[in-house]
C-alpha atoms as a PDB file:
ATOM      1  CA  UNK A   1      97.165  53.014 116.649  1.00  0.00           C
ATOM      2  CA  UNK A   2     100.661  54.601 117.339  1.00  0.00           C
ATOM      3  CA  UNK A   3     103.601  53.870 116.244  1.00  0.00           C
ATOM      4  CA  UNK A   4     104.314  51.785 119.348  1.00  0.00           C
ATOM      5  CA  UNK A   5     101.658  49.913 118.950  1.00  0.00           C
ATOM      6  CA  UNK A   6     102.130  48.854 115.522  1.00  0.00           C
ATOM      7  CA  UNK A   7     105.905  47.766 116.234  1.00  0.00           C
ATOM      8  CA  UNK A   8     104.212  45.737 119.124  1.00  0.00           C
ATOM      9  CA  UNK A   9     101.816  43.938 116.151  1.00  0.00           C
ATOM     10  CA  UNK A  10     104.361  43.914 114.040  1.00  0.00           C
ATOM     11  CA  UNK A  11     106.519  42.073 116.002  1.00  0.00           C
ATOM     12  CA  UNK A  12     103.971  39.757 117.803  1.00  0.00           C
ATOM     13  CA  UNK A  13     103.029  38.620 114.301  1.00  0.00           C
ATOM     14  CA  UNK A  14     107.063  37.563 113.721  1.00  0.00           C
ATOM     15  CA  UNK A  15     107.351  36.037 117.330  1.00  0.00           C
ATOM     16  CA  UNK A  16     104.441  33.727 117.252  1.00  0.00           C
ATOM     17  CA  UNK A  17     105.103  32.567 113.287  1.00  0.00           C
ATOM     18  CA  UNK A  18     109.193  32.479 114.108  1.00  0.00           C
ATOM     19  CA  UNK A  19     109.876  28.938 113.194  1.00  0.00           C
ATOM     20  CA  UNK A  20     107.097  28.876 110.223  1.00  0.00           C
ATOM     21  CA  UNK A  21     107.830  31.742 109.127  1.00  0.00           C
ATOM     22  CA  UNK A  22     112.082  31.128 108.796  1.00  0.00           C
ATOM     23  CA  UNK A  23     111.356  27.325 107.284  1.00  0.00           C
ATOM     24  CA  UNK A  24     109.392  29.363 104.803  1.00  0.00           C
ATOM     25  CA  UNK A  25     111.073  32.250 103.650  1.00  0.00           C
ATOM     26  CA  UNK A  26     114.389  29.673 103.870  1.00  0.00           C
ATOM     27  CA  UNK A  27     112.517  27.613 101.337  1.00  0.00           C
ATOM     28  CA  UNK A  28     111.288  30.755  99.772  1.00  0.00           C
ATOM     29  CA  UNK A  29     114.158  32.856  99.093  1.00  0.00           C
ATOM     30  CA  UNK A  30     117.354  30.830 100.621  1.00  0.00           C
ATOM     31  CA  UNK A  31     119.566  31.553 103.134  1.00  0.00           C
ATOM     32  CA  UNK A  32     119.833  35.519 101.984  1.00  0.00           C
ATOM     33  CA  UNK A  33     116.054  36.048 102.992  1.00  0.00           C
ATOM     34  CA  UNK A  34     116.045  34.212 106.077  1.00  0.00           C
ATOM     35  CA  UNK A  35     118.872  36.476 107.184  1.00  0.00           C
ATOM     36  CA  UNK A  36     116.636  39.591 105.746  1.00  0.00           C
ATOM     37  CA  UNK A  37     114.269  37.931 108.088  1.00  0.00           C
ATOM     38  CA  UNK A  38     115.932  37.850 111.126  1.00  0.00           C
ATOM     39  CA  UNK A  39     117.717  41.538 110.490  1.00  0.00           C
ATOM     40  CA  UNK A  40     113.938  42.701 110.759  1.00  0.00           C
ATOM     41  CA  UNK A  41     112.992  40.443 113.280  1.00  0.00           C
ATOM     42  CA  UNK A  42     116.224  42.274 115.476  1.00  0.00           C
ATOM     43  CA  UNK A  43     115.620  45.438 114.164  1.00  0.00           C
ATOM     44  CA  UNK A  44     111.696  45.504 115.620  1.00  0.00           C
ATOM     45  CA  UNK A  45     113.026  44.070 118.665  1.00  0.00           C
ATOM     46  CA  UNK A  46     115.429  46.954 119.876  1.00  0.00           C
ATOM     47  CA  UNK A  47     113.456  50.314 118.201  1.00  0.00           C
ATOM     48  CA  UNK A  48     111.298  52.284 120.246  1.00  0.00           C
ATOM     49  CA  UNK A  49     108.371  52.672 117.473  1.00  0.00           C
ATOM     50  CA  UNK A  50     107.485  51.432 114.304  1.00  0.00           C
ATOM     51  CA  UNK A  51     109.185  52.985 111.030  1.00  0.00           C
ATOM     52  CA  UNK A  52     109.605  53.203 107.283  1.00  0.00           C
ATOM     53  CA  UNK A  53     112.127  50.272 107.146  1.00  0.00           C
ATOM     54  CA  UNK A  54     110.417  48.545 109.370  1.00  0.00           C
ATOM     55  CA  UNK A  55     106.879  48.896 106.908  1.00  0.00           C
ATOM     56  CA  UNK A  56     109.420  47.859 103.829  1.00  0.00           C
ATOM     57  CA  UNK A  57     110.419  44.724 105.742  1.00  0.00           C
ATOM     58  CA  UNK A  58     107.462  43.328 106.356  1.00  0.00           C
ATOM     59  CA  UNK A  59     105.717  44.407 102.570  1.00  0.00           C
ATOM     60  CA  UNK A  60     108.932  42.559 101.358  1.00  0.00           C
ATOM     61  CA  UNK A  61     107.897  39.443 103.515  1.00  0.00           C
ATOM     62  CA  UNK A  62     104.654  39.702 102.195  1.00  0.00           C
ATOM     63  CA  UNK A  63     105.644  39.626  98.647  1.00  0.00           C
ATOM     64  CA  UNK A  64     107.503  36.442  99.131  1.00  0.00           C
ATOM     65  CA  UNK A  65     105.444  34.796 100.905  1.00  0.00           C
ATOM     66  CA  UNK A  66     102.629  35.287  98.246  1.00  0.00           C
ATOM     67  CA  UNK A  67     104.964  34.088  95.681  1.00  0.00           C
ATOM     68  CA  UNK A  68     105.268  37.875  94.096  1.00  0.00           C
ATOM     69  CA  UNK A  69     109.341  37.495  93.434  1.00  0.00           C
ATOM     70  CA  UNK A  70     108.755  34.372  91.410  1.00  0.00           C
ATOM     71  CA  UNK A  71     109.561  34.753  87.810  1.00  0.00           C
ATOM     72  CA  UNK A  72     109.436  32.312  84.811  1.00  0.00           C
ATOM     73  CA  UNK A  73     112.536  30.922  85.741  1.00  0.00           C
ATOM     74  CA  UNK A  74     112.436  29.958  89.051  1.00  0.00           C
ATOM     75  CA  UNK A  75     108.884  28.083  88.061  1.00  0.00           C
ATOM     76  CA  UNK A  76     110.964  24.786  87.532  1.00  0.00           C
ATOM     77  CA  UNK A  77     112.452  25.579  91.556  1.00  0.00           C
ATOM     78  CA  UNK A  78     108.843  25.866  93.200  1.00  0.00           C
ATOM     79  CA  UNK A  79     107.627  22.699  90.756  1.00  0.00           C
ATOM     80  CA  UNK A  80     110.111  20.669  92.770  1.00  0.00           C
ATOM     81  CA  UNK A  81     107.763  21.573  96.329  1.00  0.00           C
ATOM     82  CA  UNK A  82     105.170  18.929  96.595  1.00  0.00           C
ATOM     83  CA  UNK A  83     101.724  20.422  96.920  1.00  0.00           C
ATOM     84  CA  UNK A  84     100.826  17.744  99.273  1.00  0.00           C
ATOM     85  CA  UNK A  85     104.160  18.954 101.656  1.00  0.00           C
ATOM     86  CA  UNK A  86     102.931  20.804 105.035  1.00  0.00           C
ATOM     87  CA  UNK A  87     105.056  23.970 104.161  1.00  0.00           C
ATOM     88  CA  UNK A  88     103.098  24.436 101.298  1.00  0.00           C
ATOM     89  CA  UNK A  89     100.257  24.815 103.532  1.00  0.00           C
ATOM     90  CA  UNK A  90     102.129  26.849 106.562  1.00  0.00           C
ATOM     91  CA  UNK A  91     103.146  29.619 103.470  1.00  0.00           C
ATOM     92  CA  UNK A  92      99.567  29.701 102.229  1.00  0.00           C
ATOM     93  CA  UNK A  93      98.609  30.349 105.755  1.00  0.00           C
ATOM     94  CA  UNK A  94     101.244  32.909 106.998  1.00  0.00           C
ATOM     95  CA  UNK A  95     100.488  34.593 103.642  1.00  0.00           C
ATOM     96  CA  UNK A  96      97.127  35.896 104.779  1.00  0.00           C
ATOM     97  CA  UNK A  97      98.163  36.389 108.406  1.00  0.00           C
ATOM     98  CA  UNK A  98     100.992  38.649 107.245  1.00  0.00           C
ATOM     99  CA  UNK A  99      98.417  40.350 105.103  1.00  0.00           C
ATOM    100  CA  UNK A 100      95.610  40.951 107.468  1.00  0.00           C
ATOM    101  CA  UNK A 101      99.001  42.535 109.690  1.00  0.00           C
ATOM    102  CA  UNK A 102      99.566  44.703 106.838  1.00  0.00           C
ATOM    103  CA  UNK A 103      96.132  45.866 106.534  1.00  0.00           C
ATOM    104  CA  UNK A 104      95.778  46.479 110.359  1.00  0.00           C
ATOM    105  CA  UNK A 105      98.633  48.462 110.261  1.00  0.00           C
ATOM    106  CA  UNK A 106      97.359  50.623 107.628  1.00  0.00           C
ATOM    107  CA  UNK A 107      98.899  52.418 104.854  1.00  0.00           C
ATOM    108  CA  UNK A 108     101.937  54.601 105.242  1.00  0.00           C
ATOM    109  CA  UNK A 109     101.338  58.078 106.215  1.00  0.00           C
ATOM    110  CA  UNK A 110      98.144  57.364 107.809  1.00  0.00           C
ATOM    111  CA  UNK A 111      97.613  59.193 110.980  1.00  0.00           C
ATOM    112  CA  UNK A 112      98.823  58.248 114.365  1.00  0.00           C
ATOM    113  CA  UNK A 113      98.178  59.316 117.936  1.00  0.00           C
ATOM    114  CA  UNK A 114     101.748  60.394 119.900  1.00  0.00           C
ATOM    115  CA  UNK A 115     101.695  59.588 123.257  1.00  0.00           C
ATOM    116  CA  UNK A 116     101.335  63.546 123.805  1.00  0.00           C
ATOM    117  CA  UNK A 117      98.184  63.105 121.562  1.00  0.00           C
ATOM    118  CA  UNK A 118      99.591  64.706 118.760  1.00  0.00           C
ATOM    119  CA  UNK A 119      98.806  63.752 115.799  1.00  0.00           C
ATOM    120  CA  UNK A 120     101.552  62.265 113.039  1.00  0.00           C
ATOM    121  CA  UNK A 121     102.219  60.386 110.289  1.00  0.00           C
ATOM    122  CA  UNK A 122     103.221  56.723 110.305  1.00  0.00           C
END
């Protein structure tokens, strides 16, 4: 896949989760992730090819939306989130889409194929 590509996945995955995925990381992480959200969200939309920041927004975005950020004290915030709530659900479920992204995209430094078919790292 090159780098192309994966900014094209990448940024499919963020277009057709957009409003799930900002009512989420807004409930998530406040209004200081969902603008971390939509800085990526911008940044994917105007570069020509994937890249490094690009990888450590969307790992980020993974994190929180697989609850990896929460720490002892901000247990009593999430107990205040009824289980039975619908968001509840949409995290659980953009949780493994953003992970299943993640793993298509492959590790960093794997190889990818330049439009010249040259080979380099990701």
């Amino acid at each position: 896949m090159t780098k192309t590509q994966k900014r094209a996945l990448a940024l499919n995955f963020l277009s057709r989760n957009d409003l799930q995925l900002q009512n989420a990381v807004l409930l998530l992480g406040g209004a200081q992730a969902l603008w971390r959200l939509q800085r990526l969200r911008q940044s994917l939309a105007t570069s020509a090819q994937f890249t490094s920041p690009h990888r450590n927004g969307l790992n980020w975005l993974n994190d929180l939306l697989s609850l990896k950020f929460v720490e002892y004290d901000d247990t009593m915030e999430l107990m205040a989130i009824d289980p039975m709530d619908p968001a509840v659900h949409d995290v659980c479920l953009l949780s493994e889409a953003c992970d299943r992204m993640l793993t298509r995209l492959g590790k960093p430094g794997d190889r990818v194929m330049k439009a010249d078919g040259q080979a380099d790292a990701a």
